[in-house]
Structure formats: structure tokens, C-alpha cells
PDB file of N, CA and C in Angstrom:
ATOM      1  N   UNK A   1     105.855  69.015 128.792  1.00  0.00           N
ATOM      2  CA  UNK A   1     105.165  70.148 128.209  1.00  0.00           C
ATOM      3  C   UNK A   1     105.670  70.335 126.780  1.00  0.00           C
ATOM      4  N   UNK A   2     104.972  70.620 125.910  1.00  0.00           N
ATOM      5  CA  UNK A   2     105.119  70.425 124.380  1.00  0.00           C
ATOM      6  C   UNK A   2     105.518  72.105 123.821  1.00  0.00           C
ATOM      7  N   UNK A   3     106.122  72.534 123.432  1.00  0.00           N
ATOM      8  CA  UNK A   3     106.578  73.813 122.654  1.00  0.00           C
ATOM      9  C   UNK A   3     105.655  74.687 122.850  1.00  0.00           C
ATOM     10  N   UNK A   4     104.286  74.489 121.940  1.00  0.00           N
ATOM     11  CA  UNK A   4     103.236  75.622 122.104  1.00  0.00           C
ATOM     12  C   UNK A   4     102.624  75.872 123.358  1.00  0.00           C
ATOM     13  N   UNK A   5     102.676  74.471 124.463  1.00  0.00           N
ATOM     14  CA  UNK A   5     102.380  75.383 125.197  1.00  0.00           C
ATOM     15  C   UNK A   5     103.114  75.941 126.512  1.00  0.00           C
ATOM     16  N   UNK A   6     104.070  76.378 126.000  1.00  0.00           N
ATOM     17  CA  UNK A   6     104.958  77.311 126.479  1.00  0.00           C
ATOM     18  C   UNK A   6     104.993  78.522 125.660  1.00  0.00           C
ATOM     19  N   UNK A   7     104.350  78.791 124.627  1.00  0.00           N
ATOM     20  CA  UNK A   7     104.506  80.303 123.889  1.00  0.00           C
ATOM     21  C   UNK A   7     102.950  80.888 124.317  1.00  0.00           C
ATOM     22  N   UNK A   8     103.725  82.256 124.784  1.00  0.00           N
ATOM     23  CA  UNK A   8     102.609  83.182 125.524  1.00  0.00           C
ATOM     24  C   UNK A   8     102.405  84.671 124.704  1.00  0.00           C
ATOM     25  N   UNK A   9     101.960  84.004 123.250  1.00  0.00           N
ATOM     26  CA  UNK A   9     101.514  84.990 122.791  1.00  0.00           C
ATOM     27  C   UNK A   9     101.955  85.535 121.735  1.00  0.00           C
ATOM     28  N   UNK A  10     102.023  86.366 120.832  1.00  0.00           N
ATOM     29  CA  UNK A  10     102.583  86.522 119.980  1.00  0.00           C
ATOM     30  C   UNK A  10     104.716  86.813 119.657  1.00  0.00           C
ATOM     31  N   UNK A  11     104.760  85.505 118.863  1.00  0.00           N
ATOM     32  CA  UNK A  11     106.458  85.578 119.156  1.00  0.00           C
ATOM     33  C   UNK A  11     106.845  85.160 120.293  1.00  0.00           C
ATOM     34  N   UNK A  12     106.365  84.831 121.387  1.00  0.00           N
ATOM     35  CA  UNK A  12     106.876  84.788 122.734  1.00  0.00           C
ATOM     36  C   UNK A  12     106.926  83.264 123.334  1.00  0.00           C
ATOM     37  N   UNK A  13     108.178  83.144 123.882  1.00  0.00           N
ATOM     38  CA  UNK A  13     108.247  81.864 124.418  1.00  0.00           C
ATOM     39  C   UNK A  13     108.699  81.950 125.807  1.00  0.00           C
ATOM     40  N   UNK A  14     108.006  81.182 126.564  1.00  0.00           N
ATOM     41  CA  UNK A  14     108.017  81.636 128.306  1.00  0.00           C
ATOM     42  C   UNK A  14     108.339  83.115 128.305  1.00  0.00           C
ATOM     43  N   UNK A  15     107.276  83.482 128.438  1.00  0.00           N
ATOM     44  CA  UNK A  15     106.753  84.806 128.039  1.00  0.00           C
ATOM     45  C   UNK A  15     107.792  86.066 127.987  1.00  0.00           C
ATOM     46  N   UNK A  16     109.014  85.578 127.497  1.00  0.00           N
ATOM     47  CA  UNK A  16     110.027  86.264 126.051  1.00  0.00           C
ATOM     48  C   UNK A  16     109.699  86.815 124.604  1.00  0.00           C
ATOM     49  N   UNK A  17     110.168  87.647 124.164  1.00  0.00           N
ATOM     50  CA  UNK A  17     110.142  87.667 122.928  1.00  0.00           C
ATOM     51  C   UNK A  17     111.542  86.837 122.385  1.00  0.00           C
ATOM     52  N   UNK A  18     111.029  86.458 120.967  1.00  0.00           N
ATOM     53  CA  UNK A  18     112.058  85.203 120.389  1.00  0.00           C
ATOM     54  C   UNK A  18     112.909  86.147 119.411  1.00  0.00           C
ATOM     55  N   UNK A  19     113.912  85.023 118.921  1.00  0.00           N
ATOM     56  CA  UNK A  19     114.867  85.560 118.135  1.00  0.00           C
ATOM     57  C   UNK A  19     114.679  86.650 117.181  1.00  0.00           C
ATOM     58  N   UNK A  20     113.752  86.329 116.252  1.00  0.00           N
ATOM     59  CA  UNK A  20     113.049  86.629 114.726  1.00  0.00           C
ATOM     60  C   UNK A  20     112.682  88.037 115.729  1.00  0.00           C
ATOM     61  N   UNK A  21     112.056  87.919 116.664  1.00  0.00           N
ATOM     62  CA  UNK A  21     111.300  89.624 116.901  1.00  0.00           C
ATOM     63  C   UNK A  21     112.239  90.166 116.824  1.00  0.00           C
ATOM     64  N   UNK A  22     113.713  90.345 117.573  1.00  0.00           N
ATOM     65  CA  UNK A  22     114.669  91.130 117.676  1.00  0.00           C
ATOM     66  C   UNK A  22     115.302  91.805 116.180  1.00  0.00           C
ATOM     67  N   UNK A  23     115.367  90.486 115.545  1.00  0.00           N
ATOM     68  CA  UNK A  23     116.455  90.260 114.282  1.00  0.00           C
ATOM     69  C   UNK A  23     115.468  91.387 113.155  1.00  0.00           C
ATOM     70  N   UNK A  24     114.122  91.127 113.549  1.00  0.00           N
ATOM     71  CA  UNK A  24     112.958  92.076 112.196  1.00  0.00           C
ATOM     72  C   UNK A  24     113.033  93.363 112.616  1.00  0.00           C
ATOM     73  N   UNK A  25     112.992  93.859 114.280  1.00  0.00           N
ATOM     74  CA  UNK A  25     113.063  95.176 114.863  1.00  0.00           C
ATOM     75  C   UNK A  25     114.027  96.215 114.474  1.00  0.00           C
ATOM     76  N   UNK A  26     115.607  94.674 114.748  1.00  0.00           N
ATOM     77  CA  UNK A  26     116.945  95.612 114.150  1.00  0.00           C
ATOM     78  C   UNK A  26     116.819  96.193 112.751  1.00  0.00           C
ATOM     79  N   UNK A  27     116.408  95.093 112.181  1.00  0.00           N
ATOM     80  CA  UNK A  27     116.315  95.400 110.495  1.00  0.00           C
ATOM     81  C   UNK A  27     115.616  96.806 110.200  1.00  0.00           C
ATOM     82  N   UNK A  28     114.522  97.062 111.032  1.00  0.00           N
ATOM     83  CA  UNK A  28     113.880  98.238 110.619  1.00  0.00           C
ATOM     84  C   UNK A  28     114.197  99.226 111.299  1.00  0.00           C
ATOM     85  N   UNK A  29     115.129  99.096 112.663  1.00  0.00           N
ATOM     86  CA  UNK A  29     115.755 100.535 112.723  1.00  0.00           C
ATOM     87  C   UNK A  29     116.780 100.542 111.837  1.00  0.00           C
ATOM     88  N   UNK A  30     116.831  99.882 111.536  1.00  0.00           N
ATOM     89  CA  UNK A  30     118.484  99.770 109.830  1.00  0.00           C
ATOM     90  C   UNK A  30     117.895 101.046 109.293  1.00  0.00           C
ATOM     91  N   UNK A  31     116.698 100.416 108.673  1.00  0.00           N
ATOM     92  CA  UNK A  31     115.911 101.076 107.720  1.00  0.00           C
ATOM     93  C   UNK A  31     115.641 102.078 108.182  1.00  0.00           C
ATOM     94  N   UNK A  32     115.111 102.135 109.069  1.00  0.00           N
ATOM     95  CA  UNK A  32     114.766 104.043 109.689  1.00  0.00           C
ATOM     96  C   UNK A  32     116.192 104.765 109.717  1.00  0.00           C
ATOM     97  N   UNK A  33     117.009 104.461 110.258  1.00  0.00           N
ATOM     98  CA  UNK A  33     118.614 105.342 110.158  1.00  0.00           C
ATOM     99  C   UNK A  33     118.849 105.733 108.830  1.00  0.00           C
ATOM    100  N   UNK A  34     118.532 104.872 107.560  1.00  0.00           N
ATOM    101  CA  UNK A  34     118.702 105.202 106.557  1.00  0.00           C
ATOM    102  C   UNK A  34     118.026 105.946 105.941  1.00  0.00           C
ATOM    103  N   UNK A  35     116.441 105.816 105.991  1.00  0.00           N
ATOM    104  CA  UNK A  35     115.362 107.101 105.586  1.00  0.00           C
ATOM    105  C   UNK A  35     115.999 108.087 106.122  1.00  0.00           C
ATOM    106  N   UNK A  36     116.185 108.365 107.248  1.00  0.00           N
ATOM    107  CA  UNK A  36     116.314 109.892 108.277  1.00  0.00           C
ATOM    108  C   UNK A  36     117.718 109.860 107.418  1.00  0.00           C
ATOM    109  N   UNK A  37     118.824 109.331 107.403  1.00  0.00           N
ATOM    110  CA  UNK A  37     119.594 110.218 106.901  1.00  0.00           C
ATOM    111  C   UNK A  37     119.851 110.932 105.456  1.00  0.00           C
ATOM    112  N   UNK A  38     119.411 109.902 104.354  1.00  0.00           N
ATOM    113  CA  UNK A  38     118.581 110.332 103.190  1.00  0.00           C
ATOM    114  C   UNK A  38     117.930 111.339 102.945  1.00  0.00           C
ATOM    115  N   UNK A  39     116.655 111.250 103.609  1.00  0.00           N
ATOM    116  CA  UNK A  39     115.672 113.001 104.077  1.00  0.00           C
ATOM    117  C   UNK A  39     116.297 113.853 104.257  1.00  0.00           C
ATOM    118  N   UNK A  40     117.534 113.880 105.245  1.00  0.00           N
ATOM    119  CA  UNK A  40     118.638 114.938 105.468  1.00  0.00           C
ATOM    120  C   UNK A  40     119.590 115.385 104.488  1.00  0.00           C
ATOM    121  N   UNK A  41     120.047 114.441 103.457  1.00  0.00           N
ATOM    122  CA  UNK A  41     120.642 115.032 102.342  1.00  0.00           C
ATOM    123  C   UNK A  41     119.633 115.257 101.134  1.00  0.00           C
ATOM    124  N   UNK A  42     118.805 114.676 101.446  1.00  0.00           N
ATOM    125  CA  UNK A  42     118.194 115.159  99.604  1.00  0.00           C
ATOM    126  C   UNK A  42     117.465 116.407 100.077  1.00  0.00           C
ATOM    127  N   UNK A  43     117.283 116.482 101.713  1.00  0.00           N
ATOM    128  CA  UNK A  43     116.918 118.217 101.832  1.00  0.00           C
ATOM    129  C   UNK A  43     117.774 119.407 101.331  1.00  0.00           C
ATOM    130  N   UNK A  44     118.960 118.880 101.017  1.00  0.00           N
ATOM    131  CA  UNK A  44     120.128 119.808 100.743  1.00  0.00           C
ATOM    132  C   UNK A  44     120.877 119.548  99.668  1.00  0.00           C
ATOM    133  N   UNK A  45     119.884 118.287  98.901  1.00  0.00           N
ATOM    134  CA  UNK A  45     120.630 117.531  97.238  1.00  0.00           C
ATOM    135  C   UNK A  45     119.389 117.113  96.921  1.00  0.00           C
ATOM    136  N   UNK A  46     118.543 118.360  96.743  1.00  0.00           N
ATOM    137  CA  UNK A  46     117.017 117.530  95.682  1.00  0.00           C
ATOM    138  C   UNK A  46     117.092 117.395  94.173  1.00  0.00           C
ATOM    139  N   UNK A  47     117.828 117.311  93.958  1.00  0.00           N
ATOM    140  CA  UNK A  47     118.128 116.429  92.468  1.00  0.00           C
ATOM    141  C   UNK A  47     119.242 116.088  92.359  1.00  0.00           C
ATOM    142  N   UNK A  48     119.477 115.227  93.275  1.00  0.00           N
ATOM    143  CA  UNK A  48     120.565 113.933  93.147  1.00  0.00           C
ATOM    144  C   UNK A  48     119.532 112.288  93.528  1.00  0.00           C
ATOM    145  N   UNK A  49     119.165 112.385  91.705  1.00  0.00           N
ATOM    146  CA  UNK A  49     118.440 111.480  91.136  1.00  0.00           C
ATOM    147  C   UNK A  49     118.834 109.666  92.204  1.00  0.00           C
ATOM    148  N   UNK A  50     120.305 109.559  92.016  1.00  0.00           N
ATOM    149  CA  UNK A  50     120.515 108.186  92.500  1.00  0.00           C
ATOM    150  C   UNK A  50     120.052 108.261  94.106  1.00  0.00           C
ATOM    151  N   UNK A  51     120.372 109.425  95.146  1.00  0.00           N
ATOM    152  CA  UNK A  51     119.524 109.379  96.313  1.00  0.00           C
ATOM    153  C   UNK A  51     118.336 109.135  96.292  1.00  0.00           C
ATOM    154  N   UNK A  52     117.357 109.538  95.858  1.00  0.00           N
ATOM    155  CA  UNK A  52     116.093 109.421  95.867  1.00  0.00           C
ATOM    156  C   UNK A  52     115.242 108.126  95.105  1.00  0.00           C
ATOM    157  N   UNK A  53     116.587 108.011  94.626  1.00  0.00           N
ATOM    158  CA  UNK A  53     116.149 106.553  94.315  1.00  0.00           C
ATOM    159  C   UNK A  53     116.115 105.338  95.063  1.00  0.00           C
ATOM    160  N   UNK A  54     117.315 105.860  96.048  1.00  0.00           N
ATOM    161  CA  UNK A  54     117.501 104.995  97.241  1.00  0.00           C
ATOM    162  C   UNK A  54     116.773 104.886  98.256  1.00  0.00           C
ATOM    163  N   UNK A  55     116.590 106.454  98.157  1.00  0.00           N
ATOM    164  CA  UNK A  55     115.302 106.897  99.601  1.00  0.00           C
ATOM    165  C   UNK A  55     114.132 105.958  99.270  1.00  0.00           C
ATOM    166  N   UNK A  56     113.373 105.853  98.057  1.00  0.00           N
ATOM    167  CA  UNK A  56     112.239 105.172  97.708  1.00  0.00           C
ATOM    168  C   UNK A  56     112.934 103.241  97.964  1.00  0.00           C
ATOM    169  N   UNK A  57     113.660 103.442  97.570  1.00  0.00           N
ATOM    170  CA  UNK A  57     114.048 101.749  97.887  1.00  0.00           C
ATOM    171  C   UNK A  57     113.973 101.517  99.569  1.00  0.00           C
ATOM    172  N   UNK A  58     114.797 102.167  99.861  1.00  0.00           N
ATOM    173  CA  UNK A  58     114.274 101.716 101.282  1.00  0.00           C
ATOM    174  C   UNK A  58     113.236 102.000 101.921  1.00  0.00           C
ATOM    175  N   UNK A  59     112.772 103.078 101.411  1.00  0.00           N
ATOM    176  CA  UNK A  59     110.914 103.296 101.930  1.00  0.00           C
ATOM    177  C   UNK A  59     110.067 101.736 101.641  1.00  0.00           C
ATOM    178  N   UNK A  60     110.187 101.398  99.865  1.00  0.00           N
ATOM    179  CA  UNK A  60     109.539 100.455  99.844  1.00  0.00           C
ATOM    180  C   UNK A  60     109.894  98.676 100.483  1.00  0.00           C
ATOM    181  N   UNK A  61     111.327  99.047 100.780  1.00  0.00           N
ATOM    182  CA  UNK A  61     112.061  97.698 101.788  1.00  0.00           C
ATOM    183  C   UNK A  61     111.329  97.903 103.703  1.00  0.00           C
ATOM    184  N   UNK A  62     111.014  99.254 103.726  1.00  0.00           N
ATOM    185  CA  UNK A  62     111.068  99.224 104.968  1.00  0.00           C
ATOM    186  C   UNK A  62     109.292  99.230 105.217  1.00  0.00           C
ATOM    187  N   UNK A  63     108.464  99.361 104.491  1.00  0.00           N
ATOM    188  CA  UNK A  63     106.852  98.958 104.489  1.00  0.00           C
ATOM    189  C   UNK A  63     106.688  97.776 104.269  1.00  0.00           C
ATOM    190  N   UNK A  64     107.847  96.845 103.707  1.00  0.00           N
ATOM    191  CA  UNK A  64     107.363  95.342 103.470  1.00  0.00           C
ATOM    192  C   UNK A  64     107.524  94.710 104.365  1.00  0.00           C
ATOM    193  N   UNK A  65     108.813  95.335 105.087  1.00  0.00           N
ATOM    194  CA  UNK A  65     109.622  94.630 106.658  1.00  0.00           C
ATOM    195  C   UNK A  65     108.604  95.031 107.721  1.00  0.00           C
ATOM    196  N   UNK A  66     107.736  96.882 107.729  1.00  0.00           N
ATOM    197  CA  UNK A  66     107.063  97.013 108.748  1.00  0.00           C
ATOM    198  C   UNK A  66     105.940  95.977 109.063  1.00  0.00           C
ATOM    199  N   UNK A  67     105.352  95.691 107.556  1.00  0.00           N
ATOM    200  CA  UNK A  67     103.946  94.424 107.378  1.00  0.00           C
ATOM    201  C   UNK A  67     104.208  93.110 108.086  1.00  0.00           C
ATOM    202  N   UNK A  68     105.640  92.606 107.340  1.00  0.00           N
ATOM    203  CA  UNK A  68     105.702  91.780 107.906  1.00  0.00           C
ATOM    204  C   UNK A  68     105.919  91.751 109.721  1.00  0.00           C
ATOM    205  N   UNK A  69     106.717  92.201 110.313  1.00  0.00           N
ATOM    206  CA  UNK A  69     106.654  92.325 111.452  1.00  0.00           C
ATOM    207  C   UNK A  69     105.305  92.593 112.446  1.00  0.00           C
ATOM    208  N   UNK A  70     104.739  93.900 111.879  1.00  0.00           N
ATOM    209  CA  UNK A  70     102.943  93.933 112.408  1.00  0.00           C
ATOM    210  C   UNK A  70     102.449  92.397 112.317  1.00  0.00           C
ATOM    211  N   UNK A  71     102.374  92.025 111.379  1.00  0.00           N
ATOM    212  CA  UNK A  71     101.771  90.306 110.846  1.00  0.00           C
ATOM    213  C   UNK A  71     102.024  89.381 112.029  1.00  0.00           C
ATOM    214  N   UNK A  72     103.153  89.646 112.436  1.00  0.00           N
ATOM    215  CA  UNK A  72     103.683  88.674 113.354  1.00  0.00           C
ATOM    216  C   UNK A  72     103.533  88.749 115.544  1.00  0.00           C
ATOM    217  N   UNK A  73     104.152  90.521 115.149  1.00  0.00           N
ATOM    218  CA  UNK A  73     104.313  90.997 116.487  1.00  0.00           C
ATOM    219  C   UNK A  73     103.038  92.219 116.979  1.00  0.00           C
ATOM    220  N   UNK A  74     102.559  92.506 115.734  1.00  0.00           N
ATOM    221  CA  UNK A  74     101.731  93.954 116.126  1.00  0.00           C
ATOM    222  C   UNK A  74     101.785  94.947 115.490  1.00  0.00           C
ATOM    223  N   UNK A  75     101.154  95.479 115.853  1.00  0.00           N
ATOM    224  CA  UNK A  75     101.793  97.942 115.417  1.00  0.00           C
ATOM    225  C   UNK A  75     102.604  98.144 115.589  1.00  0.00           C
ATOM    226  N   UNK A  76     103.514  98.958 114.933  1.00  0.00           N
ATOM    227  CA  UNK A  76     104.459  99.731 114.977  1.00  0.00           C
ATOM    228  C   UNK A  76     103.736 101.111 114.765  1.00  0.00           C
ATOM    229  N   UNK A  77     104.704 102.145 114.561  1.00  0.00           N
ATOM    230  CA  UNK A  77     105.018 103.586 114.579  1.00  0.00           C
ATOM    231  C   UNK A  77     105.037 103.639 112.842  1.00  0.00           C
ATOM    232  N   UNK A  78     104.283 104.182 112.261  1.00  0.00           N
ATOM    233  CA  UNK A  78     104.737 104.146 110.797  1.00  0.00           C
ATOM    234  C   UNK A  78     106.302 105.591 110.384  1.00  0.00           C
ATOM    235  N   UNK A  79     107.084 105.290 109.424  1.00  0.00           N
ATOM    236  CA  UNK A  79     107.822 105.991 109.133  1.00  0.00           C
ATOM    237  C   UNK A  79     108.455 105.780 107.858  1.00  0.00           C
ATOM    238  N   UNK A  80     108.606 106.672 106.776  1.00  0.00           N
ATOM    239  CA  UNK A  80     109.433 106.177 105.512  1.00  0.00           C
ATOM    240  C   UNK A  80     108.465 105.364 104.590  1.00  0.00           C
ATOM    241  N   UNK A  81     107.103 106.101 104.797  1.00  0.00           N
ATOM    242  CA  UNK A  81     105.693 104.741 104.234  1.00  0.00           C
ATOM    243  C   UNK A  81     105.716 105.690 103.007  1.00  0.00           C
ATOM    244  N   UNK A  82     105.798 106.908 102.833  1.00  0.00           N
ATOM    245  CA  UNK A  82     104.995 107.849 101.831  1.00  0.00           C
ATOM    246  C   UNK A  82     106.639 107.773 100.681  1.00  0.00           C
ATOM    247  N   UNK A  83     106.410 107.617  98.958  1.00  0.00           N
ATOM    248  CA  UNK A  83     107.570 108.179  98.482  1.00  0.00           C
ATOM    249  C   UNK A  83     107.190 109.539  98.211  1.00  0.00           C
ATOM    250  N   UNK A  84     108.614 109.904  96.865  1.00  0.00           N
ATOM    251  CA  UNK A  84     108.758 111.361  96.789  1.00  0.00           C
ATOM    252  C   UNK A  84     109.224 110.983  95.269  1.00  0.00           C
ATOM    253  N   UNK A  85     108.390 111.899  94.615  1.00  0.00           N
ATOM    254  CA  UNK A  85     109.229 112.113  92.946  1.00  0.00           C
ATOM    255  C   UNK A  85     109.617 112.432  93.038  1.00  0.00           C
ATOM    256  N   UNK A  86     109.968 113.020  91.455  1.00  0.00           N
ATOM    257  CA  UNK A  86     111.830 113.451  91.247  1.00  0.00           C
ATOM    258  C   UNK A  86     111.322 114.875  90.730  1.00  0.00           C
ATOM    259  N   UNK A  87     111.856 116.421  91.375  1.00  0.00           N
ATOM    260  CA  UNK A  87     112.927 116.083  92.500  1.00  0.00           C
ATOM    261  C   UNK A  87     112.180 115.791  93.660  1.00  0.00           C
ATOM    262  N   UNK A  88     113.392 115.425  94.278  1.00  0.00           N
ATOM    263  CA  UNK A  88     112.626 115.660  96.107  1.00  0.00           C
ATOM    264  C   UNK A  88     111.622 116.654  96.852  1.00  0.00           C
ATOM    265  N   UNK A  89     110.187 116.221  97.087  1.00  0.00           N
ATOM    266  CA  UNK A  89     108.941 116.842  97.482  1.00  0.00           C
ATOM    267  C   UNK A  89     108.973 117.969  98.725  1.00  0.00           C
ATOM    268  N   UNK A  90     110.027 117.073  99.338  1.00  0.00           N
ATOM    269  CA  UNK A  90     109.604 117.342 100.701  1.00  0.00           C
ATOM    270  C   UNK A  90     109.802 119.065 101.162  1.00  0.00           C
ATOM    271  N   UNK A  91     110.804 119.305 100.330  1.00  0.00           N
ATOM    272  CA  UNK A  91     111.694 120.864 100.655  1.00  0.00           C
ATOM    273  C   UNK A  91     110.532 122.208 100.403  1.00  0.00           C
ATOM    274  N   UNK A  92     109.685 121.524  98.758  1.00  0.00           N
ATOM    275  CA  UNK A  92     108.593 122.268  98.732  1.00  0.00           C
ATOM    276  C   UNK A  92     107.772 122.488  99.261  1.00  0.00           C
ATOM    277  N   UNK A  93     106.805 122.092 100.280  1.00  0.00           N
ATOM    278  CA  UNK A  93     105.988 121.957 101.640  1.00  0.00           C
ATOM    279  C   UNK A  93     106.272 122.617 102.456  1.00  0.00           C
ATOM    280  N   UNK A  94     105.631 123.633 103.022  1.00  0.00           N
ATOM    281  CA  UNK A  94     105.797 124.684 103.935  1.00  0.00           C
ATOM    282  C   UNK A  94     106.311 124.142 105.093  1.00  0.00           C
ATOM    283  N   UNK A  95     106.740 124.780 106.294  1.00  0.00           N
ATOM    284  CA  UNK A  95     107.697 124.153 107.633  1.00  0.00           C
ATOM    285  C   UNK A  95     106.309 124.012 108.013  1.00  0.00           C
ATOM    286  N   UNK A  96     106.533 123.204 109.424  1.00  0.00           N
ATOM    287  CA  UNK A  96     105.278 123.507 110.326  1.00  0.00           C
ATOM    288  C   UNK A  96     104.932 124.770 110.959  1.00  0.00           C
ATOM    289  N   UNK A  97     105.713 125.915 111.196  1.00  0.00           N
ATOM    290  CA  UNK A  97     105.708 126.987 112.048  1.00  0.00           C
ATOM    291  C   UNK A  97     105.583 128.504 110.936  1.00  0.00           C
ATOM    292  N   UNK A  98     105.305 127.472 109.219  1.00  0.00           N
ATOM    293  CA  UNK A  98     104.892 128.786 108.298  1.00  0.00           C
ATOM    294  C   UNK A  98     103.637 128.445 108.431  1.00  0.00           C
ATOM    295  N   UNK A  99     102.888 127.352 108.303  1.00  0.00           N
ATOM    296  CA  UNK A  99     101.535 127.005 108.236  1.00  0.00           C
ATOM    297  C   UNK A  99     100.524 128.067 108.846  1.00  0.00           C
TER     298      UNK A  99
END
């Protein structure tokens, strides 16, 4: 039996997911731990310019990693897709429970 046909589907070999799925998944909960904790200080440091600079770096590291992975494995959950000028947007935006 020849390689392909033993892969059942996307990424999957004897109907596993393979290395690369795991290794792209970890990478982007990297990236999500780092948005969420970012969001959490520049809620409480909206003009600390070098954060938000970071926040946008990994926003835009973590939409290239989400593409690629969708490309390969599927949908994900989007998170960390939208940036924020300077200062930080987010604090200005009403809560959900003033709306």
C-alpha cells in the first residue's frame, strides 16, 4: 500500500491527525495566550505604544498562521483578526451589559 493511500483526509494518516496539525494548532494557541494577555494589559496601559505594537504583531502573525492552518486542516474559531490604533480602541467601546 503506497502513502496516499493510507491518508484519510485532510492531514490525516490512518485516520490520525499528523505532526504539522499539532505543531500549527500549538503555535496558535501560543498566539491566542498572547493576544488575551496583551488585551488585558493595554486595557489598563492604553498608551503603552510598544504593547500595542506587539498586540498588532501578533494579531497579524496569528491570521497568517490561522489561513494557513484553515488551508490545510479547516475552520477554526477566529480570534486576534481585528487591530487597534494608537491608543488602544478597545477600552472606548461600551461593555456589553451598557449597550
Amino acid at each position: 500500500m503506497n502513502r496516499n493511500a493510507r491518508r484519510g483526509g485532510l492531514g490525516r494518516v490512518n485516520n490520525q491527525l499528523d505532526e504539522q496539525y499539532y505543531r500549527q494548532l500549538l503555535e496558535l494557541q501560543q498566539l491566542d495566550f498572547g493576544l488575551v494577555e496583551l488585551t488585558l494589559y493595554l486595557d489598563t496601559h492604553p498608551n503603552d505604544l510598544q504593547a500595542l505594537q506587539q498586540f498588532n504583531q501578533l494579531a497579524q502573525q496569528r491570521q497568517q498562521c490561522a489561513h494557513q492552518f484553515e488551508m490545510q486542516y479547516g475552520p477554526l474559531m477566529q480570534f486576534g483578526h481585528s487591530f487597534s490604533k494608537y491608543p488602544w480602541q478597545w477600552i472606548e467601546t461600551p461593555w456589553p451589559w451598557q449597550v
